[in-house]
Protein backbone atom coordinates (compact mmCIF):
# COMPACT_ATOMS: atom_id res chain seq x y z
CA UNK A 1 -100.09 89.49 41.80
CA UNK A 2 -100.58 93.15 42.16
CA UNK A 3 -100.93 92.70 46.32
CA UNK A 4 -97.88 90.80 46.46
CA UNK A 5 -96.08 93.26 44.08
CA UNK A 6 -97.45 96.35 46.32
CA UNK A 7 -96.58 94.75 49.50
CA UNK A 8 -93.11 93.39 48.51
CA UNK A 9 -92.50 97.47 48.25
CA UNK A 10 -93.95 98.15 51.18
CA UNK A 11 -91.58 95.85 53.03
CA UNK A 12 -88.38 97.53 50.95
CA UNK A 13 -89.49 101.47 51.81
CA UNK A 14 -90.33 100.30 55.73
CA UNK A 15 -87.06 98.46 55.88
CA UNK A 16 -85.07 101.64 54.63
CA UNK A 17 -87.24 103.81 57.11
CA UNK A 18 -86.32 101.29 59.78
CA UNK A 19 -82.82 101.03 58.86
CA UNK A 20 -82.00 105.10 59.26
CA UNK A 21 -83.82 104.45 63.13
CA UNK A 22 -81.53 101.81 64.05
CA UNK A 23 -78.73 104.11 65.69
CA UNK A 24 -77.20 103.92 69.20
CA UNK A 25 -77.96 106.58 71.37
CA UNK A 26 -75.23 109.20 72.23
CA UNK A 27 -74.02 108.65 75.99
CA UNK A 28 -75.04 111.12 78.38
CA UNK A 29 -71.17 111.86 79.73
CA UNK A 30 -70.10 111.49 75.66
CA UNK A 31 -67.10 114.60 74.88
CA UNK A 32 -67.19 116.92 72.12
CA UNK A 33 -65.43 114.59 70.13
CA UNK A 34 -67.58 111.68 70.66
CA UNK A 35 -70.46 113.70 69.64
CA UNK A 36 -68.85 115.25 66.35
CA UNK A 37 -68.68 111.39 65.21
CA UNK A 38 -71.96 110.96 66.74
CA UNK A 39 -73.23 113.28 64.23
CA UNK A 40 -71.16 112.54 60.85
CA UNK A 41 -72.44 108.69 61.54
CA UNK A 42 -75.90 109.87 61.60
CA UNK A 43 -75.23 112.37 58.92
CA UNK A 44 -73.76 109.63 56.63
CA UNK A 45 -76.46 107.24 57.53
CA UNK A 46 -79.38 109.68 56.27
CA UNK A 47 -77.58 109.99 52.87
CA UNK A 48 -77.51 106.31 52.53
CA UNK A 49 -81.34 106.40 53.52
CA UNK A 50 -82.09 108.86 51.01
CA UNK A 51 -79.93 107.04 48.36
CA UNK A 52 -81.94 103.47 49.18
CA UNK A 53 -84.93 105.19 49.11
CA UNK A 54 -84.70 106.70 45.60
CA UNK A 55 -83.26 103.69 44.27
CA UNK A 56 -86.31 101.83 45.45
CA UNK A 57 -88.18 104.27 44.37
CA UNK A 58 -86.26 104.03 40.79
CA UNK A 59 -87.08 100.45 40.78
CA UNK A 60 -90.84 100.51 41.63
CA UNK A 61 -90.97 103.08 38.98
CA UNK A 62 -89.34 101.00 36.12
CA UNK A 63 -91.44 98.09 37.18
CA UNK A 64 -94.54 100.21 36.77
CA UNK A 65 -93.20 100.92 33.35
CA UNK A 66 -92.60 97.52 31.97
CA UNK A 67 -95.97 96.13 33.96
CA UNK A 68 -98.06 99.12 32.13
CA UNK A 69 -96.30 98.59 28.77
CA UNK A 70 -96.89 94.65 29.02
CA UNK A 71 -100.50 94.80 30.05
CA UNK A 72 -101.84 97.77 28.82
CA UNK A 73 -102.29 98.07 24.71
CA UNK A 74 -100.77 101.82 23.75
CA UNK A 75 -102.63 104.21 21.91
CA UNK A 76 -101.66 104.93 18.22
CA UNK A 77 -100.81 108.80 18.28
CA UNK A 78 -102.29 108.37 13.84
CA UNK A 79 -105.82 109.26 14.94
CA UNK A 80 -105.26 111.40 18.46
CA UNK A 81 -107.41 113.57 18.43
CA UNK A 82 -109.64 112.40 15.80
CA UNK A 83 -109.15 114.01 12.82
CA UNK A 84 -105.92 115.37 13.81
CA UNK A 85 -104.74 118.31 11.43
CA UNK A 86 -107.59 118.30 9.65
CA UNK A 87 -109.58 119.22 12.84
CA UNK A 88 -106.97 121.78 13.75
CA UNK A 89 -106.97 123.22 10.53
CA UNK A 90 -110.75 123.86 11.06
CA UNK A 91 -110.44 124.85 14.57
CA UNK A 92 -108.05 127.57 14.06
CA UNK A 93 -110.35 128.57 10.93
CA UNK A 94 -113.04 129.17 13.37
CA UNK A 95 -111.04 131.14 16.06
CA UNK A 96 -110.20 133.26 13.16
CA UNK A 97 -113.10 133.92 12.46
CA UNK A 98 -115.05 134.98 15.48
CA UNK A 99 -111.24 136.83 16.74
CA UNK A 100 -113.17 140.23 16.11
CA UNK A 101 -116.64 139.27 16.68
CA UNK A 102 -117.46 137.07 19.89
CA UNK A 103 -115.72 137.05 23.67
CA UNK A 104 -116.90 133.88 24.19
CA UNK A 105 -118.77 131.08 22.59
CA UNK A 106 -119.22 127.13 22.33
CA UNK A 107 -118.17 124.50 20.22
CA UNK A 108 -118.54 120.66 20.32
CA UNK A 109 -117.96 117.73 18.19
CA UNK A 110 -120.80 116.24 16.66
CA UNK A 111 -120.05 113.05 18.17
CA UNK A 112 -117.13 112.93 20.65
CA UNK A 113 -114.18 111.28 21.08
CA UNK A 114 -113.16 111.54 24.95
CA UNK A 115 -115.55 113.67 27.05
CA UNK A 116 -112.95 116.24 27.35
CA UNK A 117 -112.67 116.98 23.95
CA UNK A 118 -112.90 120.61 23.95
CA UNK A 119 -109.66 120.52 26.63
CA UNK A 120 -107.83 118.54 24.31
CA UNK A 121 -108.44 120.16 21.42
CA UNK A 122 -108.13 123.98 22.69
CA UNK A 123 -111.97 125.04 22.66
CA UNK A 124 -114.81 126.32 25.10
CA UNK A 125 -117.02 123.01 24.88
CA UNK A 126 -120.00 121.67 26.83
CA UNK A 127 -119.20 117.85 27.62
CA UNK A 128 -117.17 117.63 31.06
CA UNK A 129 -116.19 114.75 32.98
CA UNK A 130 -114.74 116.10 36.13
CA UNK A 131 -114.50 115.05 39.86
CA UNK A 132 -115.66 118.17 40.58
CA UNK A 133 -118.52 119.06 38.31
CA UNK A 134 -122.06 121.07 39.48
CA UNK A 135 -123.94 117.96 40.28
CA UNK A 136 -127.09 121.00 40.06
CA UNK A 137 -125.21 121.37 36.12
CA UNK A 138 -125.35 117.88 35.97
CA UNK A 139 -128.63 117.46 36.38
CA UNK A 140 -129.52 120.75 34.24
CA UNK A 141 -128.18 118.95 31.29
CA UNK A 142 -129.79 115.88 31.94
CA UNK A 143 -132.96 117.38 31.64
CA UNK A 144 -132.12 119.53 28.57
CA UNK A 145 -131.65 115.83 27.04
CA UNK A 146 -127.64 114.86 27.50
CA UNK A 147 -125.88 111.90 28.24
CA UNK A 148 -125.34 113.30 31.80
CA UNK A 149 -125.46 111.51 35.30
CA UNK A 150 -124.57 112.94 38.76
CA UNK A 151 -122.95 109.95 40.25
CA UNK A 152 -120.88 109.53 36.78
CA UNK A 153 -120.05 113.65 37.28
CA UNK A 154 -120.47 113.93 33.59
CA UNK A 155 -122.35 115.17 30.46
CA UNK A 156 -122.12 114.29 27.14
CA UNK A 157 -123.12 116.74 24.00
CA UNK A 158 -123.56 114.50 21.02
CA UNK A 159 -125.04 116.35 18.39
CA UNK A 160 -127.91 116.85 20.70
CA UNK A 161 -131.58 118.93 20.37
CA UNK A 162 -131.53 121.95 18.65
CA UNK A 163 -133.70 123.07 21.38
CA UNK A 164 -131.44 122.31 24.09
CA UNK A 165 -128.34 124.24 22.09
CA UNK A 166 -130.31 127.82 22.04
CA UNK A 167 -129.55 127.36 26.05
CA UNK A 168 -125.91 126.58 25.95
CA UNK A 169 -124.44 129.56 23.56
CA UNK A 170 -123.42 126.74 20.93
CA UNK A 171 -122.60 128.06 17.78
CA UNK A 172 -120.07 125.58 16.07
CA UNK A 173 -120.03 121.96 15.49
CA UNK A 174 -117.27 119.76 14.38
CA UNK A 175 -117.81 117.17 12.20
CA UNK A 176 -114.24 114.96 11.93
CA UNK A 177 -115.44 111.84 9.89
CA UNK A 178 -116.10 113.55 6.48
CA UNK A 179 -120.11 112.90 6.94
CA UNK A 180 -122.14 115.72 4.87
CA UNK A 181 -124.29 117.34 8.09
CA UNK A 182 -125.42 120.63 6.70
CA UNK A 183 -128.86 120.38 7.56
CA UNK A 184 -131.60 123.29 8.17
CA UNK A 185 -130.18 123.68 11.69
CA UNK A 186 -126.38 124.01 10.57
CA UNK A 187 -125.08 125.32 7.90
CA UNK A 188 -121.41 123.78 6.63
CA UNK A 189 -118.66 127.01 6.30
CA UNK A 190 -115.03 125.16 6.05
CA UNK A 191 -113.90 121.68 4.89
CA UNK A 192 -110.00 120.38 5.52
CA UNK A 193 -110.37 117.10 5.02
CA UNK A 194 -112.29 114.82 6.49
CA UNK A 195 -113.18 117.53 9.36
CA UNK A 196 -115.91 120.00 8.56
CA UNK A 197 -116.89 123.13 10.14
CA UNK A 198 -120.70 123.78 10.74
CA UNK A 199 -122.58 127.03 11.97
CA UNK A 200 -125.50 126.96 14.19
CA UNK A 201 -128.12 128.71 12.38
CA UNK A 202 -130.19 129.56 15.62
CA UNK A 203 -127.46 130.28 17.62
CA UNK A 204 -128.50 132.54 20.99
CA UNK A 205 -124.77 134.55 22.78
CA UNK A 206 -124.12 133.60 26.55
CA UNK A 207 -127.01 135.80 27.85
CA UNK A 208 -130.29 136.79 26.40
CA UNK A 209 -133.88 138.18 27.63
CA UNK A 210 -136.48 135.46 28.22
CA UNK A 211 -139.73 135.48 30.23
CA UNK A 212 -140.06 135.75 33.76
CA UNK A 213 -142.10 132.64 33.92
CA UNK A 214 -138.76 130.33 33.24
CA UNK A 215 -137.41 131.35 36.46
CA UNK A 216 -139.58 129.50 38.25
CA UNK A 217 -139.86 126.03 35.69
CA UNK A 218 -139.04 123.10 37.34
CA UNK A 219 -136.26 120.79 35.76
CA UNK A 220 -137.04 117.57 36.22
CA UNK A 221 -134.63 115.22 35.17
CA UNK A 222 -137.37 112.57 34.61
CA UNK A 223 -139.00 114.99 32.61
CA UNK A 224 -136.27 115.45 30.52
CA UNK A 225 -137.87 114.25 26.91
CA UNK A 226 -139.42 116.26 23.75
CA UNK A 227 -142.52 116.94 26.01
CA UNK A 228 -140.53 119.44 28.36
CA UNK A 229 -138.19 120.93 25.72
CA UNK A 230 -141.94 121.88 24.10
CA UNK A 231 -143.08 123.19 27.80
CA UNK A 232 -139.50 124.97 28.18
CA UNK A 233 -139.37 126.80 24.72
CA UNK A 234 -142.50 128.25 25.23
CA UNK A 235 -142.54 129.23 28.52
CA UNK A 236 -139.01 131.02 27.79
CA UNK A 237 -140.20 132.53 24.57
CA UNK A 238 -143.77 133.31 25.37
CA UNK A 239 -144.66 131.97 21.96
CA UNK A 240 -147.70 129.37 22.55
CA UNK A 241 -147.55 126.17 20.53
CA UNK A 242 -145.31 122.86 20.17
CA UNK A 243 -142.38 122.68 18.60
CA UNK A 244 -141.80 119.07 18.44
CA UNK A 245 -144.71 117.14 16.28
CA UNK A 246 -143.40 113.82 18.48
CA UNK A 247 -143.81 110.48 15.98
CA UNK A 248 -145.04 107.32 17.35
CA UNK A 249 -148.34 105.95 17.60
CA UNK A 250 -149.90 104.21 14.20
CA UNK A 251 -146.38 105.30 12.67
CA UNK A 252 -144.56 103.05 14.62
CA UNK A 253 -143.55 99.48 14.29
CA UNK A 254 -140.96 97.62 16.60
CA UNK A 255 -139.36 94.17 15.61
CA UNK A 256 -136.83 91.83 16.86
CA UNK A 257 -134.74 89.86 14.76
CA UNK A 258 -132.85 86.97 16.52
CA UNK A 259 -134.74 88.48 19.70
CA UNK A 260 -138.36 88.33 21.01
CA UNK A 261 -140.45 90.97 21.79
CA UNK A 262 -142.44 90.56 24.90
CA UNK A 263 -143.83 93.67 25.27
CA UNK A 264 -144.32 97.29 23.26
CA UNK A 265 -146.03 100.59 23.13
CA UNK A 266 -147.02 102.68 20.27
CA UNK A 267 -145.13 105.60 22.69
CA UNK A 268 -141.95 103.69 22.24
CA UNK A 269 -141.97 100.94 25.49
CA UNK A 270 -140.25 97.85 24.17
CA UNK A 271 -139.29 94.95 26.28
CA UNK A 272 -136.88 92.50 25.06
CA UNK A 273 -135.12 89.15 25.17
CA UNK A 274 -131.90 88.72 22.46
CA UNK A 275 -131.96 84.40 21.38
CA UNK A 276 -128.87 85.31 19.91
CA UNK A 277 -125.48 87.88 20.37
CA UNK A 278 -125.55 90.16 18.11
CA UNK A 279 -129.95 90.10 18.12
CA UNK A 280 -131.12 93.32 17.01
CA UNK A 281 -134.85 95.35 18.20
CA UNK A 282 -136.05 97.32 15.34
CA UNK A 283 -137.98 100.36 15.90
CA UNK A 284 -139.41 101.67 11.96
CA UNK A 285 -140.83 105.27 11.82
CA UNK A 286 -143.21 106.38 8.79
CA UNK A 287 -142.50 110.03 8.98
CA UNK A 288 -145.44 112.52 8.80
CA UNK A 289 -144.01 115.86 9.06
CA UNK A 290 -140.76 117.77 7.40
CA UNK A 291 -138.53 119.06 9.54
CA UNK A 292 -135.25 118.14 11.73
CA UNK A 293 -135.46 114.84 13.38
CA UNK A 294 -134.57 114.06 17.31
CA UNK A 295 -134.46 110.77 19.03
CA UNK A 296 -134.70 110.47 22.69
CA UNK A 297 -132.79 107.24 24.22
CA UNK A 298 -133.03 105.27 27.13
CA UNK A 299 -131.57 101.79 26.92
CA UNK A 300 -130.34 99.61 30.00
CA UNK A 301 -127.29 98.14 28.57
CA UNK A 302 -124.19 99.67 26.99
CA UNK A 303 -125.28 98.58 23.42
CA UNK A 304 -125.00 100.59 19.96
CA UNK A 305 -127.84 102.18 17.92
CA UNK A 306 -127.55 103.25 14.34
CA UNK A 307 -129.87 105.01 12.54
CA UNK A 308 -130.91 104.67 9.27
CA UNK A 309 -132.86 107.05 6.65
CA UNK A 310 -134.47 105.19 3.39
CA UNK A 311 -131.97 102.63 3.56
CA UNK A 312 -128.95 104.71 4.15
CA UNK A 313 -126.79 104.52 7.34
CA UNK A 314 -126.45 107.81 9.27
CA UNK A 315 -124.44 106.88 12.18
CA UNK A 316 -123.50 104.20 14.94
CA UNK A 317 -123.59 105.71 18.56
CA UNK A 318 -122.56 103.65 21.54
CA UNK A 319 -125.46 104.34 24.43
CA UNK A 320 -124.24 104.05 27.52
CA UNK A 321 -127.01 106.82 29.57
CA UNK A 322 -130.60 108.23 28.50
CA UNK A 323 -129.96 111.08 26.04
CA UNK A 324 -131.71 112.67 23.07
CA UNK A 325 -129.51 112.52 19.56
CA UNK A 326 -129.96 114.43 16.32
CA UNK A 327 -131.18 112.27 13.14
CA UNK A 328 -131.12 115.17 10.93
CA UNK A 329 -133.62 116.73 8.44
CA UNK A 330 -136.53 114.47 7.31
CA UNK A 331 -139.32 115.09 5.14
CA UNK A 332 -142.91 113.23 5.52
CA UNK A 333 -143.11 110.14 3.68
CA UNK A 334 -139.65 108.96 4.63
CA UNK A 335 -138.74 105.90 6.98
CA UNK A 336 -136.50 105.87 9.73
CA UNK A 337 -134.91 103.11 11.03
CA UNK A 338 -133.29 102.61 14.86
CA UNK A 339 -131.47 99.51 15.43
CA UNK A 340 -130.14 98.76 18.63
CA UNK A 341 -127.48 95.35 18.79
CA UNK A 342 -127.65 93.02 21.74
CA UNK A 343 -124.31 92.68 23.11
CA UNK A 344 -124.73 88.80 24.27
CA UNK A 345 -127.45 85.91 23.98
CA UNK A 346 -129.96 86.10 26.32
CA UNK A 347 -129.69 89.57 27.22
CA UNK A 348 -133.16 90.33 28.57
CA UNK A 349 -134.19 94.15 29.34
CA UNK A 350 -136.84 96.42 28.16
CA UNK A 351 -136.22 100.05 26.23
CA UNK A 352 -138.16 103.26 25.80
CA UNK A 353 -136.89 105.34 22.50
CA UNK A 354 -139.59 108.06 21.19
CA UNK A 355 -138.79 110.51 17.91
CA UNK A 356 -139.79 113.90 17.09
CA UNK A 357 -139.82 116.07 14.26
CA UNK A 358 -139.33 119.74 14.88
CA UNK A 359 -141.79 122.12 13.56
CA UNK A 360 -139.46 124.83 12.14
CA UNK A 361 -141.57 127.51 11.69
CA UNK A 362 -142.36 127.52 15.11
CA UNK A 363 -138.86 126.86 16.65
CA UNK A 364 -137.95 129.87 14.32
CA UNK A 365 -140.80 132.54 15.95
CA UNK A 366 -139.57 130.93 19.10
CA UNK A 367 -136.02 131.86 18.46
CA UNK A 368 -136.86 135.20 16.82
CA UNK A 369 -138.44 136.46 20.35
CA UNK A 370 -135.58 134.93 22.62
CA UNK A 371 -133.03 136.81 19.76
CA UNK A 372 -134.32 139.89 20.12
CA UNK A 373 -132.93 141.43 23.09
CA UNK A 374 -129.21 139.48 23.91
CA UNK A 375 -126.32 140.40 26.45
CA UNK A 376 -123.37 141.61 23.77
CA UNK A 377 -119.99 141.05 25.64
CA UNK A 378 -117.78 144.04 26.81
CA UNK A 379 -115.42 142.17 28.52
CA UNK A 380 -114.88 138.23 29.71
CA UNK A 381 -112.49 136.47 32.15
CA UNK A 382 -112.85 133.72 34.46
CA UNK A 383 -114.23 135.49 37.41
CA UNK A 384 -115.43 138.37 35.36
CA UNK A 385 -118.69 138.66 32.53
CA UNK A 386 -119.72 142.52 31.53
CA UNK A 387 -121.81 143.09 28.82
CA UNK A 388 -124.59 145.51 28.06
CA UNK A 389 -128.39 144.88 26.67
CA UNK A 390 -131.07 146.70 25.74
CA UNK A 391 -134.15 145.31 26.60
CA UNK A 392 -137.58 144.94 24.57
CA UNK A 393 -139.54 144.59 27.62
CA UNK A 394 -139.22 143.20 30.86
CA UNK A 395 -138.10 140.02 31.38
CA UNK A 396 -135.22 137.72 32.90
CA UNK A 397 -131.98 137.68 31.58
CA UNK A 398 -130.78 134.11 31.04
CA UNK A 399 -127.31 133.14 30.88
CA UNK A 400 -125.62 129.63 30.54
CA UNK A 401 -123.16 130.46 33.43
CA UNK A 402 -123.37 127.89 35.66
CA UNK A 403 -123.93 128.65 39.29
CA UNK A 404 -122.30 127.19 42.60
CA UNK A 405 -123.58 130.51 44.73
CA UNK A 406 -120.37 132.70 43.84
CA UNK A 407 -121.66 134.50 41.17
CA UNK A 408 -123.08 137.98 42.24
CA UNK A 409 -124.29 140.60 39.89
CA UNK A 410 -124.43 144.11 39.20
CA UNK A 411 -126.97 145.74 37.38
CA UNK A 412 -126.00 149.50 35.99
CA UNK A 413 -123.50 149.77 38.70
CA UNK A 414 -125.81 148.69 41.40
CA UNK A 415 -125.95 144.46 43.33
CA UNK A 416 -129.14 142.64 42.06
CA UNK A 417 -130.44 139.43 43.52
CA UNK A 418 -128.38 136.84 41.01
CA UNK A 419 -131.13 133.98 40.40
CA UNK A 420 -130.85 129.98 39.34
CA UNK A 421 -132.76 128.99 36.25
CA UNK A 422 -133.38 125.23 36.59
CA UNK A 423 -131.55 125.53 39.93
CA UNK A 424 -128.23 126.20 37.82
CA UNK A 425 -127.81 128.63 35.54
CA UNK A 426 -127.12 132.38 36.64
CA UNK A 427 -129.87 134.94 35.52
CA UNK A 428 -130.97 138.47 37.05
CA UNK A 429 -134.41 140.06 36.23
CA UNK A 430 -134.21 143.34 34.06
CA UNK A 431 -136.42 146.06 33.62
CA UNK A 432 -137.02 147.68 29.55
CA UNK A 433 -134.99 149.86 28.46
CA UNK A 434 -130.96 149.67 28.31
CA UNK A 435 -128.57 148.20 30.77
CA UNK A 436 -124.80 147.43 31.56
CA UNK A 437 -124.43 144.21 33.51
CA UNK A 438 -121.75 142.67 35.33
CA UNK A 439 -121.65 139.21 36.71
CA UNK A 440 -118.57 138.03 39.08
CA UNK A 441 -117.08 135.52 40.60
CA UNK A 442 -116.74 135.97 44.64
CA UNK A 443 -115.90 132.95 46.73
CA UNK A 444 -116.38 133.51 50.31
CA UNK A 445 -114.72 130.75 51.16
CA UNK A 446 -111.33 132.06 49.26
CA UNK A 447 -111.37 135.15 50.99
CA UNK A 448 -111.56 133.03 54.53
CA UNK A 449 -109.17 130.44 53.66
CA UNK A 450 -106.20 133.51 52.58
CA UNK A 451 -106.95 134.55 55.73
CA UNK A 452 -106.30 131.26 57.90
CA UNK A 453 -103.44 130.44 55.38
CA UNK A 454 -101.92 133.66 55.84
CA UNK A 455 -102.42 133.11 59.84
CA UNK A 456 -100.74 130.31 60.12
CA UNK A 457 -97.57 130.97 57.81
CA UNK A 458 -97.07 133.87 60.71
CA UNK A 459 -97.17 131.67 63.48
CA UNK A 460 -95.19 128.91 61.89
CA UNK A 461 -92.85 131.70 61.09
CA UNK A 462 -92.24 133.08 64.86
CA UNK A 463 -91.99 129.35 66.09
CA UNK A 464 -89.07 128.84 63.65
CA UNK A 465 -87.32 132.04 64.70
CA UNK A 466 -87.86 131.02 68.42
CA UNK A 467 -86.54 127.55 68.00
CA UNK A 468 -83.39 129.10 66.02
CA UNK A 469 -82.82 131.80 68.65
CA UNK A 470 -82.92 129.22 71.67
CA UNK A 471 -80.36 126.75 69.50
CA UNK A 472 -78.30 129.91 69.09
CA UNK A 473 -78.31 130.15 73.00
CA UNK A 474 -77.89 126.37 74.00
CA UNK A 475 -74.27 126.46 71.47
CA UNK A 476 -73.58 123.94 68.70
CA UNK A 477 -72.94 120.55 70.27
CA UNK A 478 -74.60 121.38 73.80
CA UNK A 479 -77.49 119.31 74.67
C-alpha cells in the first residue's frame, strides 16, 4: 500500500513537471508582439505549475496526516515528560541552587524515559542518542558500564556505578516515580511530588588531578565489568586495593521456573531454554558484605529484569544492551533476587549477570585522593572551558570533555599537548603547584570550509553580474 501510495505521487508531481515543459517553441522570424505573448503564455503557465504543485503537495500532506493519525496510536501529553511539573518543579529547584556555585555540571534520571531526556527536559545529561555521536565516546561509556553501542550511536545512564559517575561530573539524579533512593551514595534534598531530587555524595567537577598511569589504561569494551572499574579506580587514584567485593561463587544460586537450565556458573554464566512465555531464570544472592550494590547485565534478548531485596520489589528495567545497574545499599545477610521474564515459549539463549558490593571505605580514600586537587571553573561556553587548579603533585588532569581532535589546550597561557584518556576524554599533564587552564574548541575543518564557502559566493556573485550586464546589452526581447 505504501509503494502504490508513494508512486501514485510520483506520477502527479512528474506530470505537473511535464506539463510546464510542454510549450511550443517561439519561431525564429516571430515579431515583438508574438514574443510578448510568447512570454505571458509561459509566464501564466509557470503560475499554474506552481499552483498544481502546491496543491499536490497540500494533498500528499493531508493524506500523511490522516494515514499517521489512523495507524499510529498518539501519545497522551498526562505523563510527557514523566513526572511532568513535579519534575520541573525539582529541576528548576536544582538550577537554583547551583546558579551561584557551579558553571557546569550533570544530571540524569535514575531511570530514563527517552534517551534524550536531559534535551527534553532542559539539563546537561549523559545519555545521547545521536546520528552523530563519538563512536570513541561510545565506546568510553561502554566500558565505564552503560547501555551504550556504536552501531546503535547511543548510551544509556540508568542509575549506573557509582564508580563510573566520579568520571562523568554527575552530581544530581532524578527520581520521577516517588521511589525512596537516598542511599549512602545519594543523599535526597527536594521532594514535589512524586519527583525527588538526589545529591551525589562523591561527586568529582568536570576536571580533576589523577595519576599519570590512567593515561595510558586501555578501555576495553569487553572489559567493561566490576573487574576494570576496580583496575580503573586505582590506577586513577593511586590508592591500592578493590573496591568492589564482587558476589557470586557459593553465594549464588540460579533457577528457572517454567524454563530449564542447561548450563550455569557460580561467576554468573546461565544458559537457558523458557517451556513457557512468560518463564522466568532466577539468579538468588546471599549477601556477604554491607555496602552499595551493582549488577552488571548482559542478556541476548530484549527481556525485563526486576530486582528484588528480602522480598521487596526495587524496580523493573527493560534490557535491551550489556550494562551495569544500581541495586542500592545492602547489608550482609540479606538476599537479592534478579528475575529476568522470557518474552515467548521456547526462547532459548544463555546470560551472564555478576553482582558486586562496593567497599565504601575504600571507594571513599579513593575519592578523597582524586578530590583533592579539582579544575574550579572561571568561565564555560561551548567552544570555551577556563578554570584554574592547584595541584598536590604531579599528575594528569582528567576531564569528561569528550574529544573528536578539536580540543587544544593552554596551560598558564602557553599550548600543551591535549591527551585522550580511554581514547576519548580530553586531559593535559600538569606539573605541582598552581595553574590556569584553558581548553578550546578549534575545528580545522571550519576554518577551511569559511574559506571555500566564502570563495565560491564571490564567484557565483561575478557570474551573476556578468550574465545581467550581457542581458542588459542583448535588450529585453532580443534573442
Amino acid at each position: 500500500v505504501f509503494l502504490l501510495y508513494s508512486i501514485g505521487f510520483l506520477v502527479c508531481y512528474t506530470g505537473v513537471l511535464i506539463y510546464n515543459r510542454l510549450v511550443k517553441k517561439l519561431p525564429g522570424d516571430a515579431d515583438e508582439e508574438m514574443t510578448q505573448q510568447y512570454e505571458a503564455a509561459v509566464s501564466h503557465r509557470r503560475r499554474l505549475t506552481s499552483m498544481l504543485l502546491l496543491a499536490v503537495m497540500g494533498l500528499e500532506i493531508t493524506c500523511n496526516l490522516i494515514s499517521f493519525g489512523l495507524n499510529f496510536a498518539g501519545t497522551s501529553v498526562t505523563n510527557y515528560p514523566r513526572g511532568t511539573t513535579y519534575t520541573a518543579s525539582v529541576i528548576r529547584y536544582m538550577k537554583e541552587r547551583e546558579q551561584n556555585k557551579s558553571l557546569f555540571y550533570r544530571a540524569e534520571a535514575t531511570h530514563s524515559q527517552t534517551l534524550n531526556d536531559g534535551a527534553l527536559n532542559g539539563y546537561n545529561g549523559v545519555s545521547a542518542f545521536t546520528s552523530s555521536a563519538n563512536v570513541k565516546v561510545t565506546q568510553f561509556m561502554q566500558t565505564l558500564g552503560y547501555g551504550a553501542k556504536n552501531t546503535y550511536n547511543r548510551y544509556c545512564h540508568e542509575e549506573a556505578s557509582p564508580v563510573s559517575n566520579l568520571f562523568l561530573n554527575l552530581k544530581y539524579t532524578i527520581e520521577r516515580q516517588g521511589r525512596d533512593k537516598a542511599s549512602s551514595v545519594f543523599e535526597e534534598i527536594n521532594r514535589y511530588g512524586e519527583a525527588v531530587l538526589l545529591k551525589n555524595r562523591f561527586y568529582l567537577p568536570l576536571g580533576f588531578l589523577a595519576e599519570p598511569a590512567l593515561a595510558g589504561l586501555t578501555f576495553d569494551v569487553k572489559n567493561n565489568g566490576f573487574s576494570f572499574q576496580n583496575m580503573l579506580l586505582s590506577t586513577a587514584s593511586g590508592v591500592e586495593g578493590a573496591v568492589w567485593n564482587i558476589q557470586g561463587g557459593d553465594n549464588l544460586t540460579i533457577e528457572g521456573f517454567d524454563a530449564t537450565i542447561e548450563n550455569q556458573s557460580s561467576s554468573g554464566y546461565c544458559a537457558y531454554r523458557a517451556e513457557l512465555k512468560g518463564a522466568t531464570v532466577v539468579y538468588t544472592y546471599n549477601i556477604d558484605a554491607d555496602g552499595f550494590m551493582c549488577i552488571n547485565v548482559n542478556l541476548p534478548k530484549r527481556n525485563d529484569v526486576a530486582i528484588w531485596v528480602n522480598g521487596e520489589l526495587r524496580y523493573t528495567e527493560a534490557i535491551s544492551l550489556p550494562q551495569m545497574l544500581a541495586v542500592g545499599d545492602v547489608s550482609a545477610g540479606d538476599v537479592v533476587e534478579l528475575k529476568m521474564t522470557c518474552k515467548a515459549a521456547g526462547e532459548s539463549s544463555t546470560m551472564t549477570i555478576s553482582a558486586a558490593v562496593l567497599n565504601m571505605a575504600q571507594f571513599t580514600a579513593c575519592y578523597d585522593a582524586l578530590n583533592a586537587s579539582t579544575l574550579e571553573l572561571t568561565e564555560f561556553s561551548n567552544t570555551e572551558v577556563v578554570g584554574t587548579i592547584s595541584c598536590n603533585r604531579e599528575g594528569l588532569l582528567y576531564t569528561s570533555i569528550p574529544q573528536n581532535g578539536n580540543w587544544h589546550v593552554e596551560v598558564d597561557g602557553k599550548d600543551a599537548e591535549p591527551l585522550a584518556v580511554g581514547d576519548a576524554m580530553v586531559a593535559v599533564m600538569l606539573t605541582e603547584g598552581d595553574h590556569e587552564v584553558r581548553f578550546y574548541y578549534q575545528n580545522k575543518a571550519f576554518s577551511l570550509g569559511w574559506k571555500i564557502s566564502l570563495g565560491c559566493a564571490v564567484i557565483f556573485a561575478v557570474l551573476i553580474w556578468k550574465n545581467g550586464l550581457r542581458e542588459s546589452k542583448k535588450g529585453k526581447y532580443q534573442r
